[in-house]
PDB file of N, CA and C in Angstrom:
ATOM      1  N   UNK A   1     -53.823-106.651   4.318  1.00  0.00           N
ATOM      2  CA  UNK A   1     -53.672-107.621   5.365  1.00  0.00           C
ATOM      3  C   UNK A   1     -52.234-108.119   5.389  1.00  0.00           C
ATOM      4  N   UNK A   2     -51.667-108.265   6.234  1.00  0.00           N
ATOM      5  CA  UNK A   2     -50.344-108.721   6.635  1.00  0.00           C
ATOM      6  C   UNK A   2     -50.245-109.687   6.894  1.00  0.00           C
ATOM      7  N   UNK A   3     -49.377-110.756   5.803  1.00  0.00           N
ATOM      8  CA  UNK A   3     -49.451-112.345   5.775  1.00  0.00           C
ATOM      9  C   UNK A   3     -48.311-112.895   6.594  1.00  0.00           C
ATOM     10  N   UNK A   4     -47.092-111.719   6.698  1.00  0.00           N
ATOM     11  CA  UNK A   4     -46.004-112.321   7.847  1.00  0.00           C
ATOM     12  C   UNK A   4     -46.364-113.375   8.536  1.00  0.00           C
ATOM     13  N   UNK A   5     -45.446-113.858   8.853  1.00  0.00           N
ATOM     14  CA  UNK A   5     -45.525-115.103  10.167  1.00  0.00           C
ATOM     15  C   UNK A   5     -44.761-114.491  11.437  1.00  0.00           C
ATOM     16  N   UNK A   6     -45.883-114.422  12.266  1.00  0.00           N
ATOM     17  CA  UNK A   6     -45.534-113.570  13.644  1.00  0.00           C
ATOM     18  C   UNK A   6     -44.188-114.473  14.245  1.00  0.00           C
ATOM     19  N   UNK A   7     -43.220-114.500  14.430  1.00  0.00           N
ATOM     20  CA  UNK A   7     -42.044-115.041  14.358  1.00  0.00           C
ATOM     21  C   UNK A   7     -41.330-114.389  16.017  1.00  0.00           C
ATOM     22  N   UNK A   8     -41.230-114.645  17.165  1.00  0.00           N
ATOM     23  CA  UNK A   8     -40.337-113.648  18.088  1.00  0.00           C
ATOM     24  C   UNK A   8     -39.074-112.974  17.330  1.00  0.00           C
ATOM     25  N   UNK A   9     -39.092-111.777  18.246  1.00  0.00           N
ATOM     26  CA  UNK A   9     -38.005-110.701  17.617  1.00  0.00           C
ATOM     27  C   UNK A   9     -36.472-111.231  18.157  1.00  0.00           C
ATOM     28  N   UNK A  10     -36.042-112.515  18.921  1.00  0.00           N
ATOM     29  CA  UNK A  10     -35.335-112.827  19.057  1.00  0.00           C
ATOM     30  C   UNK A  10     -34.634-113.887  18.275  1.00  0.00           C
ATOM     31  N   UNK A  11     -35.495-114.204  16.735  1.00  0.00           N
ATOM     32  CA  UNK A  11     -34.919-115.264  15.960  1.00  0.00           C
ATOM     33  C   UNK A  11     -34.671-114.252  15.184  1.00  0.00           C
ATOM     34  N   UNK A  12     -33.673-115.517  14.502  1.00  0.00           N
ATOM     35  CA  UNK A  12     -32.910-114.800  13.340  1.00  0.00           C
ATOM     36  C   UNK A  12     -33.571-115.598  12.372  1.00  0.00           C
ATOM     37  N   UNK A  13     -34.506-114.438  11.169  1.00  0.00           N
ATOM     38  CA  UNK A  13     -35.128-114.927   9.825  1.00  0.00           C
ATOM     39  C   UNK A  13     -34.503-114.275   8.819  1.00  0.00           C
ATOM     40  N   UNK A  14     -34.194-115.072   7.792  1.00  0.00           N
ATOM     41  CA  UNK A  14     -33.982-114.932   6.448  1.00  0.00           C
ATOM     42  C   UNK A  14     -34.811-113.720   5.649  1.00  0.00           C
ATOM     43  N   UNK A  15     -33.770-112.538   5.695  1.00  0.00           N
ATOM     44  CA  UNK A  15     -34.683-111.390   4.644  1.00  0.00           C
ATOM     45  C   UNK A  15     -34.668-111.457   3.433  1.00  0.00           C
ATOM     46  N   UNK A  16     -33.294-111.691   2.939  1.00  0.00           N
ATOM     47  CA  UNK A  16     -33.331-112.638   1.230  1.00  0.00           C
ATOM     48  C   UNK A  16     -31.587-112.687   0.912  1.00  0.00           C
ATOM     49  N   UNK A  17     -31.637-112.761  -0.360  1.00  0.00           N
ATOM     50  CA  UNK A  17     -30.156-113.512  -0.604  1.00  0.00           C
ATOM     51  C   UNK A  17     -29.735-112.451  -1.323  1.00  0.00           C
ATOM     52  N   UNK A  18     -28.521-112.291  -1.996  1.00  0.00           N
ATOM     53  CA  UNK A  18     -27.676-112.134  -3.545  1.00  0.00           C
ATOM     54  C   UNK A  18     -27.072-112.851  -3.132  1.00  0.00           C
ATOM     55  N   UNK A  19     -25.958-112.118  -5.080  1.00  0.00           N
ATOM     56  CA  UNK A  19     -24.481-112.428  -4.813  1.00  0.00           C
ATOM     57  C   UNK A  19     -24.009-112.382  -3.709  1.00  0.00           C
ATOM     58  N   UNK A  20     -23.464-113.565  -3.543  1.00  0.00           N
ATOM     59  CA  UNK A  20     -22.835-113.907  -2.267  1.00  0.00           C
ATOM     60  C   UNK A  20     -22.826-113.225  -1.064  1.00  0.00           C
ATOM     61  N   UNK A  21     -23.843-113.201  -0.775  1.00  0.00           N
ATOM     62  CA  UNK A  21     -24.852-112.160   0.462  1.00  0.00           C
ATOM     63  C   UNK A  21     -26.383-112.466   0.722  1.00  0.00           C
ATOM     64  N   UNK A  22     -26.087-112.640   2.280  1.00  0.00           N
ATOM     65  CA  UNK A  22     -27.251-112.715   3.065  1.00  0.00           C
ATOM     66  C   UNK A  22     -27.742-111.963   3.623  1.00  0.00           C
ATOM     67  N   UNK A  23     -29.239-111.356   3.616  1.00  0.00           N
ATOM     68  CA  UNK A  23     -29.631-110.511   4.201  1.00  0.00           C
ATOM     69  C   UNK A  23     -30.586-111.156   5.955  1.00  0.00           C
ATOM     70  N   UNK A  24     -30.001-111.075   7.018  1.00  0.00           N
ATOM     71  CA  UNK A  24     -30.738-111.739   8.194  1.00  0.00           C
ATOM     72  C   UNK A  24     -31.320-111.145   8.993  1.00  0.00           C
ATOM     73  N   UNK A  25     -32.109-110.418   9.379  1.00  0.00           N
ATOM     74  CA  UNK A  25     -32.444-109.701  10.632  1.00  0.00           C
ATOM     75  C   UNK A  25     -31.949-108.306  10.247  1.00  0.00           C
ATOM     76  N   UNK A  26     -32.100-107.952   9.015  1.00  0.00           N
ATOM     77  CA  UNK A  26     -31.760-106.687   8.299  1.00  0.00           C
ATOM     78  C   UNK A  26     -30.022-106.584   8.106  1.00  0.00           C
ATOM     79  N   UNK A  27     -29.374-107.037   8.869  1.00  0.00           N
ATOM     80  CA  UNK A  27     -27.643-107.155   8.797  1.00  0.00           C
ATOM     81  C   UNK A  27     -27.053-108.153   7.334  1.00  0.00           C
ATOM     82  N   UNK A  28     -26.244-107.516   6.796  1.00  0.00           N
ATOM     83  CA  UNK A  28     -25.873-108.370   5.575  1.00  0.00           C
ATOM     84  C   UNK A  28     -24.901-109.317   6.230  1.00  0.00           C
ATOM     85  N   UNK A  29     -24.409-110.851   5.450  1.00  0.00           N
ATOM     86  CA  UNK A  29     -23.520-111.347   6.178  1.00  0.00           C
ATOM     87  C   UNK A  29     -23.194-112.363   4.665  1.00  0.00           C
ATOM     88  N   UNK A  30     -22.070-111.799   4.691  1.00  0.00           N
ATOM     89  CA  UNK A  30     -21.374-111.841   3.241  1.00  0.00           C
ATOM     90  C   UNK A  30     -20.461-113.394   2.668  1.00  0.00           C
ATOM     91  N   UNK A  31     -20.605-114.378   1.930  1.00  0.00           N
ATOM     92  CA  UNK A  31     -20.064-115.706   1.678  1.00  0.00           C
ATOM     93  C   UNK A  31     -21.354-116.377   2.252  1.00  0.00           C
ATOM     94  N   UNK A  32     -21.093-117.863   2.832  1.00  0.00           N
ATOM     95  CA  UNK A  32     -21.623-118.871   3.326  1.00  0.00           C
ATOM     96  C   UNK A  32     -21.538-118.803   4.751  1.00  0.00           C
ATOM     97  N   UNK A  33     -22.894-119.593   5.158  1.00  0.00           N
ATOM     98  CA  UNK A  33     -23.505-119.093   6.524  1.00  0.00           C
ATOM     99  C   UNK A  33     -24.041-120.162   7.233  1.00  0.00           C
ATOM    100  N   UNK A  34     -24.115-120.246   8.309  1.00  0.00           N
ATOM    101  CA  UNK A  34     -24.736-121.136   9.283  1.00  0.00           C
ATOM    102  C   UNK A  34     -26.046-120.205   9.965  1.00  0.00           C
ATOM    103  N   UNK A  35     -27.331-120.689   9.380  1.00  0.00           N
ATOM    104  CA  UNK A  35     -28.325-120.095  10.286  1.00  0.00           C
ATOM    105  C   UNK A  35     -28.508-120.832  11.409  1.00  0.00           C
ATOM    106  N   UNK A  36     -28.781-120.235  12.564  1.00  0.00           N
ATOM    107  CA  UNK A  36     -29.602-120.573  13.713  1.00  0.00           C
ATOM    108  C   UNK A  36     -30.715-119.982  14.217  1.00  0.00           C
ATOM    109  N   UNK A  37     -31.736-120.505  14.605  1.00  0.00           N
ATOM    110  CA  UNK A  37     -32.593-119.518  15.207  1.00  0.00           C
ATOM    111  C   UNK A  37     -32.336-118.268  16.157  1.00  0.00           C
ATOM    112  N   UNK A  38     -31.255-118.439  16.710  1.00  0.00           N
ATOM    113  CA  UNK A  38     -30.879-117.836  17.970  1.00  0.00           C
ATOM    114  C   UNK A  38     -29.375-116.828  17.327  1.00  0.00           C
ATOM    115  N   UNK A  39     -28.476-117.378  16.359  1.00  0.00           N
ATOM    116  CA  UNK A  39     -27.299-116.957  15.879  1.00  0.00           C
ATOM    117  C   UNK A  39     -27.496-117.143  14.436  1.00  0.00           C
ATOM    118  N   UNK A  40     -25.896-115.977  13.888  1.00  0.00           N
ATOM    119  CA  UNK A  40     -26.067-116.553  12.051  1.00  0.00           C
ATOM    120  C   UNK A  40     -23.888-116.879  12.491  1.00  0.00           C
ATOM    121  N   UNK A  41     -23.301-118.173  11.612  1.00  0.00           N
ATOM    122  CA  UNK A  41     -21.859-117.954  12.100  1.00  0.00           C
ATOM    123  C   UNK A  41     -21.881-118.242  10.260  1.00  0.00           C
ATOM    124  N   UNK A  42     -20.540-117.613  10.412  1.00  0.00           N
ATOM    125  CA  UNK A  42     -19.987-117.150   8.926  1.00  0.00           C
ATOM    126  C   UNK A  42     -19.244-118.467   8.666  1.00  0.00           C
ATOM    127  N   UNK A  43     -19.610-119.198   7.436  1.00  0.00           N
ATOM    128  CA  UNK A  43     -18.727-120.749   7.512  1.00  0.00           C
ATOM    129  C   UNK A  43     -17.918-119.993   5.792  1.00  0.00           C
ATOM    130  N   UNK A  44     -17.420-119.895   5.648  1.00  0.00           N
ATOM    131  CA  UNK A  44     -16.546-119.519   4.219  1.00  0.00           C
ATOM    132  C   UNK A  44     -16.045-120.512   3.665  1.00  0.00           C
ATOM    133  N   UNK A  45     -15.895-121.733   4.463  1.00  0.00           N
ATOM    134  CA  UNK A  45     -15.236-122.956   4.095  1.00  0.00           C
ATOM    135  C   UNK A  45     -16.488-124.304   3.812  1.00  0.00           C
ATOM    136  N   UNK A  46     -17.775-123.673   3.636  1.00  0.00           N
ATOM    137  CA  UNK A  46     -18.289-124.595   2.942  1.00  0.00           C
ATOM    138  C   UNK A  46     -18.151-125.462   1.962  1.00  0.00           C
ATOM    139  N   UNK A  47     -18.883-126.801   2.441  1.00  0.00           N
ATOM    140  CA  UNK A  47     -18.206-128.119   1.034  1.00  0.00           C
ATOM    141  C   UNK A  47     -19.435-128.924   1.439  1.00  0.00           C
ATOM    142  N   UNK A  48     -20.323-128.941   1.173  1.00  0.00           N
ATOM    143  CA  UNK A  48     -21.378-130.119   0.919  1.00  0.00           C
ATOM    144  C   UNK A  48     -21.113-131.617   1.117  1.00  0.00           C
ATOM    145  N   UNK A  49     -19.629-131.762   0.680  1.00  0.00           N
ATOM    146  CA  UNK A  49     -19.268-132.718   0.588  1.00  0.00           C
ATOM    147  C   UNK A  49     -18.198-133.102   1.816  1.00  0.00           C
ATOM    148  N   UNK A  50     -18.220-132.371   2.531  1.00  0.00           N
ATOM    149  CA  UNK A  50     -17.551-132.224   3.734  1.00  0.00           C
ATOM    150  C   UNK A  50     -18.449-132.565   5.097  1.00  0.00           C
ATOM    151  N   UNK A  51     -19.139-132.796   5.289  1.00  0.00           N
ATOM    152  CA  UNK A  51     -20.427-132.481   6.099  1.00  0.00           C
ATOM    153  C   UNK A  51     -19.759-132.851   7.742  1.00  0.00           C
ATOM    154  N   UNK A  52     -18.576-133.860   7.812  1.00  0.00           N
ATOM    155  CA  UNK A  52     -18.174-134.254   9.221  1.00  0.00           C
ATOM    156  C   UNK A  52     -17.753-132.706   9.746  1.00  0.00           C
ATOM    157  N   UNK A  53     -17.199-131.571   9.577  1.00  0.00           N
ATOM    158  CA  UNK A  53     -16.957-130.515  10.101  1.00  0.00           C
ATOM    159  C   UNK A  53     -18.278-129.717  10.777  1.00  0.00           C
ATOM    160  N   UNK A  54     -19.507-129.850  10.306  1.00  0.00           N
ATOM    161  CA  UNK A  54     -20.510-129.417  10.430  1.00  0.00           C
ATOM    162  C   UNK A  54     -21.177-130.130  11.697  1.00  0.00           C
ATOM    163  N   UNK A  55     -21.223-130.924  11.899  1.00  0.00           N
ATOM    164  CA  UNK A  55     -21.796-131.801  12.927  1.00  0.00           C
ATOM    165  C   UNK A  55     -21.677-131.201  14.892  1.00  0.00           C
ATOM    166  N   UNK A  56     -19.819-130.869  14.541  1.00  0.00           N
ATOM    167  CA  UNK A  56     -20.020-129.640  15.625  1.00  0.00           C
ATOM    168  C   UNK A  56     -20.962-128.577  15.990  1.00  0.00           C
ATOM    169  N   UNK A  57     -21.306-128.261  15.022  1.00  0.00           N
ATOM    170  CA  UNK A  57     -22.463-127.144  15.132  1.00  0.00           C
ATOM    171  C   UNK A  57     -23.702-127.667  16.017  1.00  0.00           C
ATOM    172  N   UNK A  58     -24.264-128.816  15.790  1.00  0.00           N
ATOM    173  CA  UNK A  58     -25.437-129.426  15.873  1.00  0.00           C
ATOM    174  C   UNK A  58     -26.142-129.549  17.254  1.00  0.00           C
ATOM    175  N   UNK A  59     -26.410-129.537  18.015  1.00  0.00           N
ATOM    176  CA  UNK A  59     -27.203-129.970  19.348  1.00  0.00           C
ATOM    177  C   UNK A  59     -28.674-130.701  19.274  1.00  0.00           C
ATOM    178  N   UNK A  60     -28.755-131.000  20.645  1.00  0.00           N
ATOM    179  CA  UNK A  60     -29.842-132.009  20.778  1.00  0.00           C
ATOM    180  C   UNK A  60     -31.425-131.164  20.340  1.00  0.00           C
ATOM    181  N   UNK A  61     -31.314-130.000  19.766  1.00  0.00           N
ATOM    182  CA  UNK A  61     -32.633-129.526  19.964  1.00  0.00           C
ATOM    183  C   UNK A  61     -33.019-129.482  18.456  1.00  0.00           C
ATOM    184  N   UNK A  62     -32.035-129.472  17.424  1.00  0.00           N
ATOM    185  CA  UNK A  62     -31.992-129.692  15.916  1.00  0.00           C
ATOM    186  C   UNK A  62     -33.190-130.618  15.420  1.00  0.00           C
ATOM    187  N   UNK A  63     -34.086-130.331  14.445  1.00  0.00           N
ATOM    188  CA  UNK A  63     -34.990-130.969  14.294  1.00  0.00           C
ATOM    189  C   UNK A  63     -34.712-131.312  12.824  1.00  0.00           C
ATOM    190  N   UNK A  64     -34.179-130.405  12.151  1.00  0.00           N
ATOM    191  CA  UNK A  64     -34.169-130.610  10.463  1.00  0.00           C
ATOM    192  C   UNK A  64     -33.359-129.155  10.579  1.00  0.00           C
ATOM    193  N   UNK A  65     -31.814-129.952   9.261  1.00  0.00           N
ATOM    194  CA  UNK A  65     -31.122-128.980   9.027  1.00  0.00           C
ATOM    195  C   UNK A  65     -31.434-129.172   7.153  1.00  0.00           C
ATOM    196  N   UNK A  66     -31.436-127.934   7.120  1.00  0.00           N
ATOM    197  CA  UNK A  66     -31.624-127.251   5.493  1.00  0.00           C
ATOM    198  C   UNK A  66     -29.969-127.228   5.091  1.00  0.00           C
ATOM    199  N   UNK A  67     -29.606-127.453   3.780  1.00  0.00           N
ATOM    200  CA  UNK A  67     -28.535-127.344   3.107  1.00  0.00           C
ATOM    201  C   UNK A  67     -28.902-126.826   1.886  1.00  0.00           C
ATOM    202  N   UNK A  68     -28.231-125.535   1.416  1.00  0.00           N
ATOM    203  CA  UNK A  68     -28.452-124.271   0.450  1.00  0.00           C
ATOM    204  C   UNK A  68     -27.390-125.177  -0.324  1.00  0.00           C
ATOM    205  N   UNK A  69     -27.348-125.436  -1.482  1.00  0.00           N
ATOM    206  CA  UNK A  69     -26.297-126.040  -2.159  1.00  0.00           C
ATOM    207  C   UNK A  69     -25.614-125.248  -3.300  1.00  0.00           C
ATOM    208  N   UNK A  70     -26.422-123.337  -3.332  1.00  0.00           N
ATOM    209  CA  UNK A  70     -26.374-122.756  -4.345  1.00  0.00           C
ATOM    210  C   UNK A  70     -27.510-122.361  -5.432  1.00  0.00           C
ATOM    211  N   UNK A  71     -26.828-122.250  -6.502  1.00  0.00           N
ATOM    212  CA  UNK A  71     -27.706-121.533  -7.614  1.00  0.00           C
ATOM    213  C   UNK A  71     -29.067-122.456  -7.804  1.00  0.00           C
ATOM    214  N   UNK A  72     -28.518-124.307  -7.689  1.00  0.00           N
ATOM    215  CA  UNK A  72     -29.313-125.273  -8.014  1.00  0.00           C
ATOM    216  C   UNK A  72     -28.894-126.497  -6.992  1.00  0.00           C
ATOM    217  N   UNK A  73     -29.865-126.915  -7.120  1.00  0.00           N
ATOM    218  CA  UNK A  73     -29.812-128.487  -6.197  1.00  0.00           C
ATOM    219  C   UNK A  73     -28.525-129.203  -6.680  1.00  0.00           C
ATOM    220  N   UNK A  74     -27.622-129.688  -5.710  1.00  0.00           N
ATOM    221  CA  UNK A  74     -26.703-130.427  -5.872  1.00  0.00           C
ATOM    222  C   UNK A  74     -26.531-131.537  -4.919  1.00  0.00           C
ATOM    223  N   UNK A  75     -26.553-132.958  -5.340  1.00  0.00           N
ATOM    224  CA  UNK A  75     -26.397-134.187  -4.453  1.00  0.00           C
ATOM    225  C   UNK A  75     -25.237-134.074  -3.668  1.00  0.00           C
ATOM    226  N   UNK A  76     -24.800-134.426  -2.732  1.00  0.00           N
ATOM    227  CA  UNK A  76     -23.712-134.587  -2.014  1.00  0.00           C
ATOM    228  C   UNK A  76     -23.324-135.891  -2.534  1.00  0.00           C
ATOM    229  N   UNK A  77     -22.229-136.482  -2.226  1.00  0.00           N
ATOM    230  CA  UNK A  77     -21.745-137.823  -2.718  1.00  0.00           C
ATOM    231  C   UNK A  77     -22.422-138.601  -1.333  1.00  0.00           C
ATOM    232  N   UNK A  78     -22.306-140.032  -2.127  1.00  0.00           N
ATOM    233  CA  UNK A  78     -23.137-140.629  -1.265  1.00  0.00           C
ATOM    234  C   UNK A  78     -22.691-141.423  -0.204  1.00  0.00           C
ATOM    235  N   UNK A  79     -20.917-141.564  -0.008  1.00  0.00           N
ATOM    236  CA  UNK A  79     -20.510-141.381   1.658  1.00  0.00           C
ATOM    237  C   UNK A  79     -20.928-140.275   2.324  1.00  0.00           C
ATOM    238  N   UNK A  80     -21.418-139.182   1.812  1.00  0.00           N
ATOM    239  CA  UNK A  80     -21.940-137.896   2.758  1.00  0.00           C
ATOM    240  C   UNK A  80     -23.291-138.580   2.733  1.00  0.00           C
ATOM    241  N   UNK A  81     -23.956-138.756   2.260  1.00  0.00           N
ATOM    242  CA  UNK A  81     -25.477-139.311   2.727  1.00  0.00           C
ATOM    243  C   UNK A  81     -25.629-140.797   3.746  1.00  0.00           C
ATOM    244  N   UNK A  82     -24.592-141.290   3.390  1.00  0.00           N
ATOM    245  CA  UNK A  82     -24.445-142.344   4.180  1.00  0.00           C
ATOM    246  C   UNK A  82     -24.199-142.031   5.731  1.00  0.00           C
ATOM    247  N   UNK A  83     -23.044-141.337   5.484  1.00  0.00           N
ATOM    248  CA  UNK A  83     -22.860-140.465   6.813  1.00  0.00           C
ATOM    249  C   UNK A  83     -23.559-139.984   7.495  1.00  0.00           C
ATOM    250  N   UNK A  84     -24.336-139.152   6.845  1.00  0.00           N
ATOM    251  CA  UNK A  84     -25.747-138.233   7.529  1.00  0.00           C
ATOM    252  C   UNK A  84     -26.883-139.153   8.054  1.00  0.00           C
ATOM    253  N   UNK A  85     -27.251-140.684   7.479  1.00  0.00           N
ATOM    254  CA  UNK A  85     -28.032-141.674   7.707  1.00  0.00           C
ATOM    255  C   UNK A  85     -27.975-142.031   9.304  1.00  0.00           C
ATOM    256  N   UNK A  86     -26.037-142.327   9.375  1.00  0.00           N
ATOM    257  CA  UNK A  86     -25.896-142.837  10.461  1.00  0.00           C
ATOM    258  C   UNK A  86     -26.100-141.902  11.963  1.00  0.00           C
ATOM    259  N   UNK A  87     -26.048-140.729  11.617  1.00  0.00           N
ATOM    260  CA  UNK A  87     -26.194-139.826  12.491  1.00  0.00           C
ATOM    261  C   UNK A  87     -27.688-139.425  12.750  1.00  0.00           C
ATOM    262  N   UNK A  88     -28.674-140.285  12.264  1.00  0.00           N
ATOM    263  CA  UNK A  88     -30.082-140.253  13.204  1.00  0.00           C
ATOM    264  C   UNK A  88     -30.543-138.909  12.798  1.00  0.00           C
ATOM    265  N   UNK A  89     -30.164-138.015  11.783  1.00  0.00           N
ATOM    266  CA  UNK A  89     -30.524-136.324  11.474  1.00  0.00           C
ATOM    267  C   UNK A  89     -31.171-136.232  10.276  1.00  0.00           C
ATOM    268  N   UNK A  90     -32.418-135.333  10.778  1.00  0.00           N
ATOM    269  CA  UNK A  90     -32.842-134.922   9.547  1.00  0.00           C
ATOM    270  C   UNK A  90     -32.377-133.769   7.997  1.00  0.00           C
ATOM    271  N   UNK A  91     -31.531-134.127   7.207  1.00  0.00           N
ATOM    272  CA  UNK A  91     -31.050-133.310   6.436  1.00  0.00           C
ATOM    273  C   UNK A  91     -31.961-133.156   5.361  1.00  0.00           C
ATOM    274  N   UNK A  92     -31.872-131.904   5.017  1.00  0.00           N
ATOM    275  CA  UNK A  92     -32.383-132.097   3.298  1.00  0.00           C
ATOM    276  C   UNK A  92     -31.524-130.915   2.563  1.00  0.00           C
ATOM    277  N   UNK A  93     -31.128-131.350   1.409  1.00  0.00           N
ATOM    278  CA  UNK A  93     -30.764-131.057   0.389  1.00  0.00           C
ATOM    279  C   UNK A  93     -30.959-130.456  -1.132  1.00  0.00           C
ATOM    280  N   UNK A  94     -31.274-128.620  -0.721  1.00  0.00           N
ATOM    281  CA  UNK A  94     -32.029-127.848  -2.107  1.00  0.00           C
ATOM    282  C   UNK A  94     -31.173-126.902  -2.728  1.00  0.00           C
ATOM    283  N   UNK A  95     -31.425-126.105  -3.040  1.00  0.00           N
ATOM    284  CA  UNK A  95     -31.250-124.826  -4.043  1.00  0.00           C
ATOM    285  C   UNK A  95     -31.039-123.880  -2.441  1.00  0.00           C
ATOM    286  N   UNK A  96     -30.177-122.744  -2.962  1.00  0.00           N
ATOM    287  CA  UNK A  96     -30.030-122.152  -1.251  1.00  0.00           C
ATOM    288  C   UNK A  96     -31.395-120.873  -1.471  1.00  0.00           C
ATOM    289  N   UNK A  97     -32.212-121.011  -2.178  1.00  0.00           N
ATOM    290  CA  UNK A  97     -33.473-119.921  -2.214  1.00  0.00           C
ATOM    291  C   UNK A  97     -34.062-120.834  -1.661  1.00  0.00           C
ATOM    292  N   UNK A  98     -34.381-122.198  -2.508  1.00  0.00           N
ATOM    293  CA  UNK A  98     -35.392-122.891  -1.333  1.00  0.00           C
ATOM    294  C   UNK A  98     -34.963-123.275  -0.084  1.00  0.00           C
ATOM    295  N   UNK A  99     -33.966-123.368   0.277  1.00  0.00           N
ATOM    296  CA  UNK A  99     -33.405-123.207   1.767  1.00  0.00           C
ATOM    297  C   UNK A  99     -33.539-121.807   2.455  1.00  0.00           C
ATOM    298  N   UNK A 100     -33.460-120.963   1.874  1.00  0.00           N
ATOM    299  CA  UNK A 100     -33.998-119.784   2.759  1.00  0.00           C
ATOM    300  C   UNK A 100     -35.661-120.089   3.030  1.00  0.00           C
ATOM    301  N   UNK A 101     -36.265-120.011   2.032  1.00  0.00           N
ATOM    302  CA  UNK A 101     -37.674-119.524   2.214  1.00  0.00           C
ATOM    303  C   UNK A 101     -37.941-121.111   3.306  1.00  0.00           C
ATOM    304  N   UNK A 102     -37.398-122.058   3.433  1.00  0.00           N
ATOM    305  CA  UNK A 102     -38.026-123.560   4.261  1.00  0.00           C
ATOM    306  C   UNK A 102     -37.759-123.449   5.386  1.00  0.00           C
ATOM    307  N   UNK A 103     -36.345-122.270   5.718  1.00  0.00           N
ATOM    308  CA  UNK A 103     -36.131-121.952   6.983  1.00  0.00           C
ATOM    309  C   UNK A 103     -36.952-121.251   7.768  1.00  0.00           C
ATOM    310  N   UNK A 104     -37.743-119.943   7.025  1.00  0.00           N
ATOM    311  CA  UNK A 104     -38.389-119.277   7.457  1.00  0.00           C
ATOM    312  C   UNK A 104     -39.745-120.119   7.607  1.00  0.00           C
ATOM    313  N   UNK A 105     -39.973-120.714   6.696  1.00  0.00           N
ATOM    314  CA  UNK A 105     -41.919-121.245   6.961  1.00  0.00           C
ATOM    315  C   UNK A 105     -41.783-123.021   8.518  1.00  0.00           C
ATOM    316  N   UNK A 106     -40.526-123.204   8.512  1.00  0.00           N
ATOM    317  CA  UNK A 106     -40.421-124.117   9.802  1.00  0.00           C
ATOM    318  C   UNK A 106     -39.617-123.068  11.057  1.00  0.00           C
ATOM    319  N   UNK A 107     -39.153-121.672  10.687  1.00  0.00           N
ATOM    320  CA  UNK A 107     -38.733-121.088  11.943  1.00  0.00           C
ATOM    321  C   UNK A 107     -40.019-120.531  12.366  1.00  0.00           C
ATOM    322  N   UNK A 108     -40.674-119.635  11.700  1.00  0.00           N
ATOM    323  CA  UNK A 108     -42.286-119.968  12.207  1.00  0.00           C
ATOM    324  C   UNK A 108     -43.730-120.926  12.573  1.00  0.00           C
ATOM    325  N   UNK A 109     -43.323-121.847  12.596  1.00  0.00           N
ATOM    326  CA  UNK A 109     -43.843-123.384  12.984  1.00  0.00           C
ATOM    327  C   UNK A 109     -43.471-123.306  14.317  1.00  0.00           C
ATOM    328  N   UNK A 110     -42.298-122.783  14.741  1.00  0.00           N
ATOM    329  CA  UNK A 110     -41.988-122.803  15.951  1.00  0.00           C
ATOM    330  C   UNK A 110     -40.492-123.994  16.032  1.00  0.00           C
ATOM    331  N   UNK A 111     -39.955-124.681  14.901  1.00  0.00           N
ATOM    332  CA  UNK A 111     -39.084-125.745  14.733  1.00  0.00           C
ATOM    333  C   UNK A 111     -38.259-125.074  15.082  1.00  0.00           C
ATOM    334  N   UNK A 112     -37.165-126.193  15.183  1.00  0.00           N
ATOM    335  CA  UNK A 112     -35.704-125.776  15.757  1.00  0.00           C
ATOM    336  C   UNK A 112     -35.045-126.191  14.350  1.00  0.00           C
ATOM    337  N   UNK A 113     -35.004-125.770  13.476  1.00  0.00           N
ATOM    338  CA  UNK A 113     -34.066-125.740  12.072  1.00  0.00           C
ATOM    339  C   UNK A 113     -32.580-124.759  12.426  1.00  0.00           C
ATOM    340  N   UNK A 114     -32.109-125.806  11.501  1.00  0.00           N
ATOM    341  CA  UNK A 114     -30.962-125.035  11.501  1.00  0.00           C
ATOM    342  C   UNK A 114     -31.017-124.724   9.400  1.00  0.00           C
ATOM    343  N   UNK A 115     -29.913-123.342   9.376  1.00  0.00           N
ATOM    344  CA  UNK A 115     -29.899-123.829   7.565  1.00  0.00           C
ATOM    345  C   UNK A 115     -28.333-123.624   7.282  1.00  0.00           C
ATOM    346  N   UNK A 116     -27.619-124.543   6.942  1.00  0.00           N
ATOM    347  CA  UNK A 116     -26.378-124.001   6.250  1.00  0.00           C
ATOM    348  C   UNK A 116     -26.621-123.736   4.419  1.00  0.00           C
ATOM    349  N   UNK A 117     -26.218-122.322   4.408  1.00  0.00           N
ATOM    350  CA  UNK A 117     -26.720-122.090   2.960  1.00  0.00           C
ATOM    351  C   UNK A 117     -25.175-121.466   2.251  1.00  0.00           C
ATOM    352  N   UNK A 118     -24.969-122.013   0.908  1.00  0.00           N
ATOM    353  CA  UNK A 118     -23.901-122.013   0.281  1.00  0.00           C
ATOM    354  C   UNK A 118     -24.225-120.430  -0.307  1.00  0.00           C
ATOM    355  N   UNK A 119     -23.009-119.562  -0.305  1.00  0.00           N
ATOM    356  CA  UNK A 119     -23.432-118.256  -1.136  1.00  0.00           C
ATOM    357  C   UNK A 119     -23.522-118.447  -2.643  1.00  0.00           C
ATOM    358  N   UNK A 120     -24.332-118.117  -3.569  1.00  0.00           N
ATOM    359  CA  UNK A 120     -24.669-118.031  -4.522  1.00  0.00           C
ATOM    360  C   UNK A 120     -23.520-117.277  -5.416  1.00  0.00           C
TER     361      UNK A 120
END
């Protein structure tokens, strides 16, 4: 039986990770990444702790953005959480495996997630 999540062939889902490599829609895409349902954009200049550069990315249809922080969960400092407060957005903050696999089980929900995931 086939447990997939019937997903349209026009999103872009998470096939899995390495070293510093993403596997998306079968295409590798190498460093740190911006998922979208619709696009993947290559961010190389990821910083967790940077988060005002990121906000460009964002639109009104964003429901919850995932942040890959790497090997292991890492806090952002807490002017970046403060920051993120004031901006009315749902962030959360994991491990970039559990950011892959949260992207995929809310891109099949039908959500509008976004994931920026740090390369490993």
């Amino acid at each position: 039986m086939d447990i997939t999540p019937i997903i349209s062939d026009n999103k872009k889902i998470i096939d899995g990770y390495k070293e510093w490599c993403f596997i998306i829609n079968n295409e590798e895409y190498k460093g740190s990444v911006i998922v979208f349902p619709e696009r993947v954009v290559l961010f190389p200049e990821l910083d967790i702790n940077n988060m005002d550069h990121l906000l460009r990315f964002l639109n009104v249809e964003t429901e919850v953005i995932l942040v890959g922080t790497g090997a292991m969960h890492i806090s952002p400092h807490l002017s970046v959480i403060d920051h993120i407060r004031k901006q009315s957005l749902s962030f959360e903050f994991m491990s970039t495996g559990a950011a892959c696999r949260t992207y995929n089980v809310l891109l099949s929900e039908g959500r509008y997630v976004i994931a920026i995931l740090m390369a490993i």
